[in-house]
C-alpha atoms as a PDB file:
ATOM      1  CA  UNK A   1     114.457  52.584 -11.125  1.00  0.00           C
ATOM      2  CA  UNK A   2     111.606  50.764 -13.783  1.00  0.00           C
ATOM      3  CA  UNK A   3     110.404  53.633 -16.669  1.00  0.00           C
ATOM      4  CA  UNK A   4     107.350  54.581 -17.106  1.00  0.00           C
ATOM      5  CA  UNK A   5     106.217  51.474 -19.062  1.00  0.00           C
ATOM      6  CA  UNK A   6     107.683  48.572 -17.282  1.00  0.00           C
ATOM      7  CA  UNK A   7     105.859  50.313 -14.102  1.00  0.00           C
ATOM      8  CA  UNK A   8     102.231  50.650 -16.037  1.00  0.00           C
ATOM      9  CA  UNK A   9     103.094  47.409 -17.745  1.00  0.00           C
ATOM     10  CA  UNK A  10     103.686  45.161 -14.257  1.00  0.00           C
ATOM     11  CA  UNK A  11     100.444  47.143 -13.123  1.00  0.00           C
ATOM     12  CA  UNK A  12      98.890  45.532 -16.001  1.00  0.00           C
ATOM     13  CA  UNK A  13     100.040  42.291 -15.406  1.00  0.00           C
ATOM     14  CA  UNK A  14      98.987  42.285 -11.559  1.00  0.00           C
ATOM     15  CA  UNK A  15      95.471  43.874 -12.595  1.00  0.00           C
ATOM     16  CA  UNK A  16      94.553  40.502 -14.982  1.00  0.00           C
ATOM     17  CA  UNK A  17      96.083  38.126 -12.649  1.00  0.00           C
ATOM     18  CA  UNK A  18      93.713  39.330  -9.794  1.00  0.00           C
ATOM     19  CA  UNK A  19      90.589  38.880 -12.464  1.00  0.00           C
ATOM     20  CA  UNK A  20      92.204  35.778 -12.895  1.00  0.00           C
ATOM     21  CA  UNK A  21      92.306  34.792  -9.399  1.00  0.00           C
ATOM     22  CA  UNK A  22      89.230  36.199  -8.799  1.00  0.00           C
ATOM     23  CA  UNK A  23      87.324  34.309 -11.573  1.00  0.00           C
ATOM     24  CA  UNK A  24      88.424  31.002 -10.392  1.00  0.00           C
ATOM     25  CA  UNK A  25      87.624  31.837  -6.525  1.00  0.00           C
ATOM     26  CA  UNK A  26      83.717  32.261  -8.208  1.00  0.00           C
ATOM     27  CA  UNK A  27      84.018  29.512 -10.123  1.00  0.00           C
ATOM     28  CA  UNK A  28      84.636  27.283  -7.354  1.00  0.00           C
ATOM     29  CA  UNK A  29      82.183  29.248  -5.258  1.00  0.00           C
ATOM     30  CA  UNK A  30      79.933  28.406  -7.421  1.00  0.00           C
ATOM     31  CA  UNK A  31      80.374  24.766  -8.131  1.00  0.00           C
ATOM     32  CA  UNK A  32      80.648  23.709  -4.269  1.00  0.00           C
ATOM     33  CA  UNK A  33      77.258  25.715  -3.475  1.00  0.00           C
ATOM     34  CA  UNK A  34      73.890  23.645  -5.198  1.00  0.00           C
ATOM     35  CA  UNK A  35      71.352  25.848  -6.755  1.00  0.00           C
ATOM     36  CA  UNK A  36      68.277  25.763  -5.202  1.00  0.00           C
ATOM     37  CA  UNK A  37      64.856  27.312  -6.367  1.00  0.00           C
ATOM     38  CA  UNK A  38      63.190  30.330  -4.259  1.00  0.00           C
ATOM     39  CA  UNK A  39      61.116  29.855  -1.327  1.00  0.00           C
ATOM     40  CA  UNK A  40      58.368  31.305  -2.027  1.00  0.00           C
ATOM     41  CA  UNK A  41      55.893  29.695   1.091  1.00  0.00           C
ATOM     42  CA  UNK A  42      58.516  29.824   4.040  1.00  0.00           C
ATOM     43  CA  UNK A  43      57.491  31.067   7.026  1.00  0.00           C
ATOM     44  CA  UNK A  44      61.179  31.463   9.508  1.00  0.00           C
ATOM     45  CA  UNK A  45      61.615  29.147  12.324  1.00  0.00           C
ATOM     46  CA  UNK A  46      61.696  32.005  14.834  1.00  0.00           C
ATOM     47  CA  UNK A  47      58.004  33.102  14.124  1.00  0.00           C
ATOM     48  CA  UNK A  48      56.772  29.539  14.395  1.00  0.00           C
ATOM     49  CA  UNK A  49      55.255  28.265  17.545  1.00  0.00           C
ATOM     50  CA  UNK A  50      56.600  24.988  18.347  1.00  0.00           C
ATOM     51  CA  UNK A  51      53.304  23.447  19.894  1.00  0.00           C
ATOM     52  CA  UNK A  52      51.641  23.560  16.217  1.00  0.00           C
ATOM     53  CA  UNK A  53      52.609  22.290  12.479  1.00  0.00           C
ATOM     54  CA  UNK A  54      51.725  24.882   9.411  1.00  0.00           C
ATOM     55  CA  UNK A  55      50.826  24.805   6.027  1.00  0.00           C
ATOM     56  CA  UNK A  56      49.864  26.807   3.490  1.00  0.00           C
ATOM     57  CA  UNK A  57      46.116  25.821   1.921  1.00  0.00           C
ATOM     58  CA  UNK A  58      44.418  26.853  -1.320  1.00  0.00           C
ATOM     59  CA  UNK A  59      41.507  28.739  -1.107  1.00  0.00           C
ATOM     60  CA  UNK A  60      40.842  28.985  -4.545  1.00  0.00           C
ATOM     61  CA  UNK A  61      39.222  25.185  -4.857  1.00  0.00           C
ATOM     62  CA  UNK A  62      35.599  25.211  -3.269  1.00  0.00           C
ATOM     63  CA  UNK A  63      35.145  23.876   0.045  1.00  0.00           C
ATOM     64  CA  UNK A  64      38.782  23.236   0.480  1.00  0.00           C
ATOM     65  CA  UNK A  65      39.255  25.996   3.221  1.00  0.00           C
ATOM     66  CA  UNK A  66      36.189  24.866   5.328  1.00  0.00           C
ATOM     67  CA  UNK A  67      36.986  20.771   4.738  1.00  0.00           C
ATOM     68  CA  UNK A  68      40.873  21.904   6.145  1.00  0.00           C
ATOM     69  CA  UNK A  69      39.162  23.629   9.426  1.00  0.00           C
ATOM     70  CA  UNK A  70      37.121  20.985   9.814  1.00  0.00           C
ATOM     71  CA  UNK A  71      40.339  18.575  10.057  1.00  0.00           C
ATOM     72  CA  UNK A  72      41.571  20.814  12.657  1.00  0.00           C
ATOM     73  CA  UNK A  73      43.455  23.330  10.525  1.00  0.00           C
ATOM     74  CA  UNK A  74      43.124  27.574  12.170  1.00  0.00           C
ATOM     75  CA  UNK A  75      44.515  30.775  11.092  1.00  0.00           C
ATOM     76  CA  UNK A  76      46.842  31.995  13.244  1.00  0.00           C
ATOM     77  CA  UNK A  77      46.583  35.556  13.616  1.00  0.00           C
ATOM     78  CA  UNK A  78      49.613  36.383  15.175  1.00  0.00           C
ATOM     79  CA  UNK A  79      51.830  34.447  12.702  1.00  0.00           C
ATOM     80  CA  UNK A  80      50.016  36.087   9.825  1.00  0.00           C
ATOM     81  CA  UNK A  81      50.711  39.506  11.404  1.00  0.00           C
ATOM     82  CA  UNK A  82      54.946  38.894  12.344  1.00  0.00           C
ATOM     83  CA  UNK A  83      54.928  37.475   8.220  1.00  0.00           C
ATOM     84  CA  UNK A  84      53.114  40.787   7.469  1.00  0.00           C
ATOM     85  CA  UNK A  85      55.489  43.251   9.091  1.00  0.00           C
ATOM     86  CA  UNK A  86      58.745  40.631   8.179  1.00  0.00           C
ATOM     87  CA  UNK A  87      57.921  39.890   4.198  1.00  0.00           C
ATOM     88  CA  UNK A  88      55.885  42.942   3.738  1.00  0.00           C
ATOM     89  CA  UNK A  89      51.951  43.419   2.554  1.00  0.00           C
ATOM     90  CA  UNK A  90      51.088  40.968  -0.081  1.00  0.00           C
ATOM     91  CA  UNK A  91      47.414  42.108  -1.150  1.00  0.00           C
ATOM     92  CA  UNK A  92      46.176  44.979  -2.781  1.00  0.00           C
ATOM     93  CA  UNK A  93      42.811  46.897  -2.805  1.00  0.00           C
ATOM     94  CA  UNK A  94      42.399  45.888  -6.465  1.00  0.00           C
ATOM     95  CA  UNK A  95      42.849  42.243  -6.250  1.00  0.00           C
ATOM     96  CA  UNK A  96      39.565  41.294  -4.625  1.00  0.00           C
ATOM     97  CA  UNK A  97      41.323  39.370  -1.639  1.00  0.00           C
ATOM     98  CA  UNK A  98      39.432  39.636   1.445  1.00  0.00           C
ATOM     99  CA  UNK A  99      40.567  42.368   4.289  1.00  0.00           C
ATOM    100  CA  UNK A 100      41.114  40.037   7.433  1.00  0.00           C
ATOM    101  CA  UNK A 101      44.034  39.235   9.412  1.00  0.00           C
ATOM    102  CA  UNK A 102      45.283  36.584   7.764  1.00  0.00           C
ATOM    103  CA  UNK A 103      48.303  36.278   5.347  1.00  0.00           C
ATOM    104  CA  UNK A 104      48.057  35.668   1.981  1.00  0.00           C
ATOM    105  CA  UNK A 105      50.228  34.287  -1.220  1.00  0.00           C
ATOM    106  CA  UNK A 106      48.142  34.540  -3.891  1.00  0.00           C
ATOM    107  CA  UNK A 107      45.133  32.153  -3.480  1.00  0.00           C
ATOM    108  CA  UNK A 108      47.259  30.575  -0.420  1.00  0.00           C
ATOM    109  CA  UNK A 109      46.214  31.117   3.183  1.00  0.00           C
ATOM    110  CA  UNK A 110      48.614  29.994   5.945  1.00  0.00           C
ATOM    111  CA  UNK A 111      46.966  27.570   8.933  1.00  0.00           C
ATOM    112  CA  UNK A 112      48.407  26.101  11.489  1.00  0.00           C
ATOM    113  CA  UNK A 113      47.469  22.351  13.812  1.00  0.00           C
ATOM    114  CA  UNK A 114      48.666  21.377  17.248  1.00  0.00           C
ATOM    115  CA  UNK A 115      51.122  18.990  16.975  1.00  0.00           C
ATOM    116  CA  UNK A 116      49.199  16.017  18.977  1.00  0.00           C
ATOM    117  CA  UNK A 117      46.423  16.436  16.186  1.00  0.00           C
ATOM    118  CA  UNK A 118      49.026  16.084  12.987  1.00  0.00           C
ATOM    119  CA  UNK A 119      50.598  13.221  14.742  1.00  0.00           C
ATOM    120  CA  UNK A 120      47.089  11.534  14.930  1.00  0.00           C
ATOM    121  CA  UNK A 121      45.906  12.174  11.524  1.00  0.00           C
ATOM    122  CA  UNK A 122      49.366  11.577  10.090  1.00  0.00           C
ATOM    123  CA  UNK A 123      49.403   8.102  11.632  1.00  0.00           C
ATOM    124  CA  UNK A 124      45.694   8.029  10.346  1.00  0.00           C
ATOM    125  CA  UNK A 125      47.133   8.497   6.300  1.00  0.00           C
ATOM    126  CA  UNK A 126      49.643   6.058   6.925  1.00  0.00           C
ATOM    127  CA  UNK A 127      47.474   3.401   8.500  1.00  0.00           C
ATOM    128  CA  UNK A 128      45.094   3.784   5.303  1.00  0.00           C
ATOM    129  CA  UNK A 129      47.735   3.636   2.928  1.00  0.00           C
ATOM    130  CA  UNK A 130      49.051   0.690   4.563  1.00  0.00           C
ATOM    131  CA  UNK A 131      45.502  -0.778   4.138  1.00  0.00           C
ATOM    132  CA  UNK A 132      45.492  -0.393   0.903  1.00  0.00           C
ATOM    133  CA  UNK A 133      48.518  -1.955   0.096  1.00  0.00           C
ATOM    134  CA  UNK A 134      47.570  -5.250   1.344  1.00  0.00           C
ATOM    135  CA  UNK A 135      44.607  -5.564   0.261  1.00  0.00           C
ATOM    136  CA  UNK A 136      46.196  -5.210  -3.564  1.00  0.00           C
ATOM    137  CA  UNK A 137      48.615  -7.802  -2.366  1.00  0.00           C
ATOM    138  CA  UNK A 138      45.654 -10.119  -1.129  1.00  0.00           C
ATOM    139  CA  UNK A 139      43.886  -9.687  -4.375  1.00  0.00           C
ATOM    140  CA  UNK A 140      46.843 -10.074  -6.637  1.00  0.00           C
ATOM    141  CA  UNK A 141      48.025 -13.166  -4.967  1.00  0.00           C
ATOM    142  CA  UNK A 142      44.342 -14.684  -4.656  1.00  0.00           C
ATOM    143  CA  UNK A 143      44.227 -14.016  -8.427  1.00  0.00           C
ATOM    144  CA  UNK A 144      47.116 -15.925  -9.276  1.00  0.00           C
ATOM    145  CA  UNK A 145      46.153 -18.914  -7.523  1.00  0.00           C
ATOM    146  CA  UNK A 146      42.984 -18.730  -9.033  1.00  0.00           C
ATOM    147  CA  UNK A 147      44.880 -18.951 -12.483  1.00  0.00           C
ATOM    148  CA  UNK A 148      42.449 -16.311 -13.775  1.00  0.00           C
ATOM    149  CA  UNK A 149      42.126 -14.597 -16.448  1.00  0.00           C
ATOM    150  CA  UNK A 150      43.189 -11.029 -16.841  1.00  0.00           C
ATOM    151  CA  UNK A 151      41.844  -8.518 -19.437  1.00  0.00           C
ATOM    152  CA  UNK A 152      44.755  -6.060 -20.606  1.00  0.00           C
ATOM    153  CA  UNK A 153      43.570  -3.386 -23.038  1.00  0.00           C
ATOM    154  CA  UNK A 154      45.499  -2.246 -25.835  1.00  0.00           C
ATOM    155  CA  UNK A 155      45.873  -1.009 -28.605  1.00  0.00           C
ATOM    156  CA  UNK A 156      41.927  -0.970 -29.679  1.00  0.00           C
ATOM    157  CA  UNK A 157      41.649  -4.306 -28.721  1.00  0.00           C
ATOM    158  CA  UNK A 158      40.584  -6.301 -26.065  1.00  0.00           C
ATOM    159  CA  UNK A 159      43.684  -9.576 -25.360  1.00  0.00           C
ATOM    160  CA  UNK A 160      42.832 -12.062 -22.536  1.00  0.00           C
ATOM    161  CA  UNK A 161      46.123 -13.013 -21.085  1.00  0.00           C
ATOM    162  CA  UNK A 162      46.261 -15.485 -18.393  1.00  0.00           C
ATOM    163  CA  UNK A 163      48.785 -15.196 -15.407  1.00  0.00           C
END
């Protein structure tokens, strides 16, 4: 039968390898999981209606909330009311924001689009940008065969450099 001693002693020794296992079962937790920052503008898949795409728009910059419903942008009420009662009340009665149906992060209102008009507008972006593109290409490649001359600014002053 173990005294007193080797008993609490063997205790002792089972106590720090369990912090010991323990620490290294973290550790590796840890290292195979990536940090990644809040989410502070999510809105969960199961309140989103899968006919529309949403976004969150800044109110705060003039004419940026009427330009977006213009585009085709709308509150969406019932969304704004499921985030309410999920995440909680986000205004106050000090802050200023307006009292309507609609929630709010901050200066951020969410909106939603059908999906048919995102497509189009998407495509719309990419079609300009593509645009764009070329043309540079055009004039940089109609510039060299022109052999022109370039002005590149530097440091205070003006270099012609020829291409």
């Amino acid at each position: 039968m173990p005294t007193k001693e080797e008993f609490l002693k063997r205790m002792q020794d089972g106590r720090e390898k369990k912090k010991q296992e323990g620490a290294s079962q973290e550790t590796a937790k840890a290292a195979t999981t990536p940090w990644k920052p809040a989410k502070m503008l999510y809105i969960p898949e199961e309140f989103k209606d899968s006919r529309f795409v949403y976004r969150f728009v800044n109110t705060k910059r003039d004419g940026n909330e009427l330009k977006k419903q213009q585009e085709g942008w709308e509150y969406d009420i019932e969304l704004s009311k499921k985030l309410v009662r999920h995440f909680g009340e986000t205004r106050k009665l000090e802050d200023g924001t307006p009292i309507d149906n609609v929630y709010r992060i901050r200066e951020l209102v969410v909106m939603r689009m059908p999906k048919e008009i995102a497509k189009a507008r998407n495509e719309y972006y990419a079609q300009r940008g593509d645009t764009s593109l070329q043309t540079m290409k055009q004039k940089f490649q109609d510039g060299m065969e022109d052999d022109t001359q370039v002005k590149v600014y530097g440091n205070s002053k003006e270099e012609k450099v020829t291409i």
